[in-house]
C-alpha atoms as a PDB file:
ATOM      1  CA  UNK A   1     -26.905 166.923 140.559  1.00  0.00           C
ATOM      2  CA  UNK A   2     -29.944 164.839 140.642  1.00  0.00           C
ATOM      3  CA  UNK A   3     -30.239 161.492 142.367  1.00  0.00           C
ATOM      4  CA  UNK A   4     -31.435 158.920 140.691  1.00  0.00           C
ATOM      5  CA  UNK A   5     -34.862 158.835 142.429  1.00  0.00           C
ATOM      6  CA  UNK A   6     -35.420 162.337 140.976  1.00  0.00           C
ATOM      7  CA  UNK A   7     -34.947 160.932 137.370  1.00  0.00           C
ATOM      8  CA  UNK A   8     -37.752 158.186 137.487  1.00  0.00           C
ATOM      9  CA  UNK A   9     -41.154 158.432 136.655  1.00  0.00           C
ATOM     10  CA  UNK A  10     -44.197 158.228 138.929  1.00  0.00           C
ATOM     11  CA  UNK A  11     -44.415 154.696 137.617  1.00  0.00           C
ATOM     12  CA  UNK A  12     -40.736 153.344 137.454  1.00  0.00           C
ATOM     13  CA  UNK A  13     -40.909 154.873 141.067  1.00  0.00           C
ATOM     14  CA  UNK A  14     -43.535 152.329 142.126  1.00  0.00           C
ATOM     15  CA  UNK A  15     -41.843 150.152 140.899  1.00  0.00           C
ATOM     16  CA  UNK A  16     -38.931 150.288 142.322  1.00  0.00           C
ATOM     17  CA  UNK A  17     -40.526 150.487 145.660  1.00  0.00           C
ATOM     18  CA  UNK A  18     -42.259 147.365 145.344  1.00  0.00           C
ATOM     19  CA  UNK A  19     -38.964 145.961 144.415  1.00  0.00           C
ATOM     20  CA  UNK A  20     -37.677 147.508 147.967  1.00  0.00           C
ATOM     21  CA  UNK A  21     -40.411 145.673 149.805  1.00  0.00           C
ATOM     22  CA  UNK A  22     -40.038 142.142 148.239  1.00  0.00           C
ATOM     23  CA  UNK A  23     -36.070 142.782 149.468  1.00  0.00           C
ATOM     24  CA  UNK A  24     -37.275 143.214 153.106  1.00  0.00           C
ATOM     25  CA  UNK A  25     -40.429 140.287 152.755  1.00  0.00           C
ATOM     26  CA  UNK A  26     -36.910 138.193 151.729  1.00  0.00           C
ATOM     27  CA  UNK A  27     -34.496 139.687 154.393  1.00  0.00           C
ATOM     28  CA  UNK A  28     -37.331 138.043 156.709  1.00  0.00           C
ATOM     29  CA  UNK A  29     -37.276 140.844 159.354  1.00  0.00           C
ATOM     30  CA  UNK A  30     -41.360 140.908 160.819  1.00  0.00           C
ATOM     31  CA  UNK A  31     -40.804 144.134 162.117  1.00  0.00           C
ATOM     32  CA  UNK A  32     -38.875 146.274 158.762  1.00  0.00           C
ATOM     33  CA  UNK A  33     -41.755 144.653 156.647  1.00  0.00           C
ATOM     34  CA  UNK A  34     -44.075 146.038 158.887  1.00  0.00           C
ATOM     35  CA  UNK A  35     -42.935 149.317 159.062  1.00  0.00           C
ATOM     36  CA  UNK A  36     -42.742 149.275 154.965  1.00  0.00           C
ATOM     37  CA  UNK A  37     -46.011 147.983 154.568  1.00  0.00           C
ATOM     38  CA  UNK A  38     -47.713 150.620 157.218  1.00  0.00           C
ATOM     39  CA  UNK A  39     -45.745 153.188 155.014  1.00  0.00           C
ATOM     40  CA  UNK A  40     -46.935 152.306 151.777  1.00  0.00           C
ATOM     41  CA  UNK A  41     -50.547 151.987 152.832  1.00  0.00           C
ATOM     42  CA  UNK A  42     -50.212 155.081 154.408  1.00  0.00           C
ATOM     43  CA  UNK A  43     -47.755 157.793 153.367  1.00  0.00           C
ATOM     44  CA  UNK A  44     -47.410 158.339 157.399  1.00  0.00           C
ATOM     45  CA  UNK A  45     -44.299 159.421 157.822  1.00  0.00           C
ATOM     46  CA  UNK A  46     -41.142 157.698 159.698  1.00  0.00           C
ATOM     47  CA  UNK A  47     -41.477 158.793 163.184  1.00  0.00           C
ATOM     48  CA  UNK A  48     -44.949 158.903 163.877  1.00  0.00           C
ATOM     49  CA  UNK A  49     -45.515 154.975 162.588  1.00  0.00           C
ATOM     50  CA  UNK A  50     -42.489 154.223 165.213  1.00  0.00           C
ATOM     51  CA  UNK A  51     -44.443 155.730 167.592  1.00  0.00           C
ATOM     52  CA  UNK A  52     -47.992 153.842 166.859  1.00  0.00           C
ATOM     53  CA  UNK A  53     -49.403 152.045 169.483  1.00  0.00           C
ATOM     54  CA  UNK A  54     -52.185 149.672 169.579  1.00  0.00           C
ATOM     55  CA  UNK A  55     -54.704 152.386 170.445  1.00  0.00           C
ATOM     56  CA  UNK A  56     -53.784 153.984 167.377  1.00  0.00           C
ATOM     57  CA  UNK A  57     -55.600 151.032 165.550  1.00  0.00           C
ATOM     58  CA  UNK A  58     -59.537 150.897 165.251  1.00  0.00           C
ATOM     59  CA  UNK A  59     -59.920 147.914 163.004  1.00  0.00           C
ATOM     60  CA  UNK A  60     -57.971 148.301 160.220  1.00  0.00           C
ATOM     61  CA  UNK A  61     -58.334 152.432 160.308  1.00  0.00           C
ATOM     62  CA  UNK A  62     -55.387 153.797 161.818  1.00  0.00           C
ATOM     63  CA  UNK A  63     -55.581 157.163 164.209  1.00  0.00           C
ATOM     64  CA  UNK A  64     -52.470 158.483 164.269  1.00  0.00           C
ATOM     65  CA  UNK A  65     -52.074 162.282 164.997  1.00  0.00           C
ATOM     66  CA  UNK A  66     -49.558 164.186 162.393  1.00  0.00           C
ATOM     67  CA  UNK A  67     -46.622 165.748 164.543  1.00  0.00           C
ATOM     68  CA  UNK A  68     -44.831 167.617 162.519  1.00  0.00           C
ATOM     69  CA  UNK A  69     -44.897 171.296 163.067  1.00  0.00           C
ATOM     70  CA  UNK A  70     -47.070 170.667 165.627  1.00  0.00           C
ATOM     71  CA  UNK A  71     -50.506 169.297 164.060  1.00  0.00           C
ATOM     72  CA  UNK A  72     -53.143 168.547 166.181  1.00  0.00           C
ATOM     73  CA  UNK A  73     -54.990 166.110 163.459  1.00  0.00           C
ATOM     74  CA  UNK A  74     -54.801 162.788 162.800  1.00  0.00           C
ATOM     75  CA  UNK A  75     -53.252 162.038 159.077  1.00  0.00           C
ATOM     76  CA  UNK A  76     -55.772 162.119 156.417  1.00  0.00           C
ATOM     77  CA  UNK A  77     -55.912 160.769 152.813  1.00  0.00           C
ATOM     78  CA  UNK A  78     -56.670 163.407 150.027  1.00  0.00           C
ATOM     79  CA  UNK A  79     -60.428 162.875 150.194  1.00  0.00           C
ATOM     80  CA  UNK A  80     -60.327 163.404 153.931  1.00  0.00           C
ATOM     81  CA  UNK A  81     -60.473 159.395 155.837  1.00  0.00           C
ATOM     82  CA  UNK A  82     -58.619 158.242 158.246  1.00  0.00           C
ATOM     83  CA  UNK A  83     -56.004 155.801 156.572  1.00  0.00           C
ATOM     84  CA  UNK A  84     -56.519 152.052 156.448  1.00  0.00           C
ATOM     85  CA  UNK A  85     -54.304 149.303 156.628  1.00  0.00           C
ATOM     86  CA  UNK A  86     -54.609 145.671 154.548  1.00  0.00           C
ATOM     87  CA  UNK A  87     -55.967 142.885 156.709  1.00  0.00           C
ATOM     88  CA  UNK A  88     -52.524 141.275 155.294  1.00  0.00           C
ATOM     89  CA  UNK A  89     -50.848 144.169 157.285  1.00  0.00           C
ATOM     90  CA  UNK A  90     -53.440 143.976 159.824  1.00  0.00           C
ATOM     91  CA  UNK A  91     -51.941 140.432 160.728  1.00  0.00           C
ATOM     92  CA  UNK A  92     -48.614 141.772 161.071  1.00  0.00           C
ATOM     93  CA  UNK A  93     -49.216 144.083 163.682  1.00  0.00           C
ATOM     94  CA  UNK A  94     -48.249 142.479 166.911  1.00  0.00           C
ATOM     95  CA  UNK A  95     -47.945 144.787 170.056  1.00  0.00           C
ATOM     96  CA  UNK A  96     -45.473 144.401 172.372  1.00  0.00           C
ATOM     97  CA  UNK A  97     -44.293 146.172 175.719  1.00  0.00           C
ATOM     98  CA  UNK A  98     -46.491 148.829 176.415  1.00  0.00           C
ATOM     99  CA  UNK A  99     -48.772 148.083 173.358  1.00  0.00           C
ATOM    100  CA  UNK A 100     -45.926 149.222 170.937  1.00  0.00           C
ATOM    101  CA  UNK A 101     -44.768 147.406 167.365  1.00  0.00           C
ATOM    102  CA  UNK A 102     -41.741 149.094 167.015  1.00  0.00           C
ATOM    103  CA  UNK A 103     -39.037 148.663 169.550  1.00  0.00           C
ATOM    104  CA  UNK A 104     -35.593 150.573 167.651  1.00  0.00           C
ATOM    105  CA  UNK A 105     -35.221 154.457 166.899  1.00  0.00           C
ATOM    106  CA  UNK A 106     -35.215 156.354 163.481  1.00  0.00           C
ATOM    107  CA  UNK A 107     -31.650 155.147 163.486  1.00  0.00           C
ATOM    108  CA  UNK A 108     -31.617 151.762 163.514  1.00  0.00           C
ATOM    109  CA  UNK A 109     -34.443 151.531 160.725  1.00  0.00           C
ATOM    110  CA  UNK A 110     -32.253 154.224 158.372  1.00  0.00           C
ATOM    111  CA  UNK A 111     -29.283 151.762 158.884  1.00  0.00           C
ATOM    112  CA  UNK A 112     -31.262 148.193 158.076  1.00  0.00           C
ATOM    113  CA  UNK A 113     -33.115 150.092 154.996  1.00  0.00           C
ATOM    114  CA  UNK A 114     -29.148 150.955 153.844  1.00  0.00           C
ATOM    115  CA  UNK A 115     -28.310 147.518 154.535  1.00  0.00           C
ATOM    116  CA  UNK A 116     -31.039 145.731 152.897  1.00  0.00           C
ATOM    117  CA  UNK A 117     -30.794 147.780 149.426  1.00  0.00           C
ATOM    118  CA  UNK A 118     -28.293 148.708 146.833  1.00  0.00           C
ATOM    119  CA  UNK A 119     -29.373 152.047 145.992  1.00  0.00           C
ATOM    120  CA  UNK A 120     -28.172 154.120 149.293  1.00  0.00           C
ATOM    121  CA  UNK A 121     -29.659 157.109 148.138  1.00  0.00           C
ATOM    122  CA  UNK A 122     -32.991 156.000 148.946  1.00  0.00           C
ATOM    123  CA  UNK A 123     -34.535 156.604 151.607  1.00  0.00           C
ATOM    124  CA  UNK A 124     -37.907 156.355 153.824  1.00  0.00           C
ATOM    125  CA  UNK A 125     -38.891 160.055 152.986  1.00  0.00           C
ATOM    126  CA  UNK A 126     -38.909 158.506 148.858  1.00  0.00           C
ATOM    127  CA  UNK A 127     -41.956 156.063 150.395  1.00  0.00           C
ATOM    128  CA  UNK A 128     -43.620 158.392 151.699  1.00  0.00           C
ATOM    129  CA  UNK A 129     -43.479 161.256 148.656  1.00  0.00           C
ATOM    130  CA  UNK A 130     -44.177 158.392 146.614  1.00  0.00           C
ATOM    131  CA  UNK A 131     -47.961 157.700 148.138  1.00  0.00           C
ATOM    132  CA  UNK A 132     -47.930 161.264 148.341  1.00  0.00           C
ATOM    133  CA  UNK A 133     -47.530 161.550 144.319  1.00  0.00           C
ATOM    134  CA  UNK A 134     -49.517 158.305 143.812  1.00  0.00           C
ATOM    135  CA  UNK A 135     -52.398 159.968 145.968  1.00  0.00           C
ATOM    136  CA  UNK A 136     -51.997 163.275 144.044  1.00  0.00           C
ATOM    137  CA  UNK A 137     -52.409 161.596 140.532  1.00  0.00           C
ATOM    138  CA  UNK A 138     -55.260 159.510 141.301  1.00  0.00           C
ATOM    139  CA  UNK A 139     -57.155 162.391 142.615  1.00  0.00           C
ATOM    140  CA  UNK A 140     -56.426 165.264 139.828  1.00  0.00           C
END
């Protein structure tokens, strides 16, 4: 059976995550917006934004090495550049303890994403395949 994620198009997707983001900007938690915004600009995936740091940040490029199944490179957009941030995001970022921005595990942010939206089926993962797709289109 297909979710209903798998049923939209590349646009009604966009959609529907922009829809997602104005439901955290309302929910009025700094942090979750943060997190969403870094992920749409980005396509970085869950854990390794949750681990960002303030020396991850160079201006508005962001330097984050790409964990998963061990990479030893920093993520890249399709044409090869580091990714960048909007100054609007850029604002947001405010470092705490130990330079970090995010101070909750995977866990927590899976649970306030659930609690925040109607569709439960949707998750973090959907962001990120989405600026995957978006990336992918734009550069055929």
């Amino acid at each position: 059976m297909h979710s209903e994620w798998e049923k939209m198009s590349l646009k009604e997707r966009g959609a529907f995550i922009l829809q997602i983001g104005e439901s955290i900007r309302q929910y009025g938690n700094k942090e979750l917006l943060l997190l969403f915004r870094l992920m749409l600009e980005t396509g970085i995936r869950l854990g390794d934004v949750l681990e960002l740091k303030d020396e991850n940040i160079k201006g508005r490029e962001l330097q984050v090495i790409e964990s998963k199944v061990g990479e030893k490179d920093y993520y890249r957009n399709p044409d090869g550049s580091l990714p960048v941030i909007s100054e609007e995001t850029a604002k947001l970022l405010v470092p705490g303890e130990e330079g970090k921005f995010f101070h909750h595990d995977k866990r927590y942010y899976n649970m306030m994403l659930k609690k925040i939206i109607s569709n439960k089926q949707i998750s973090y993962y959907h962001i990120r395949e989405y600026v995957l797709d978006k990336w992918m289109m734009e550069n055929l």
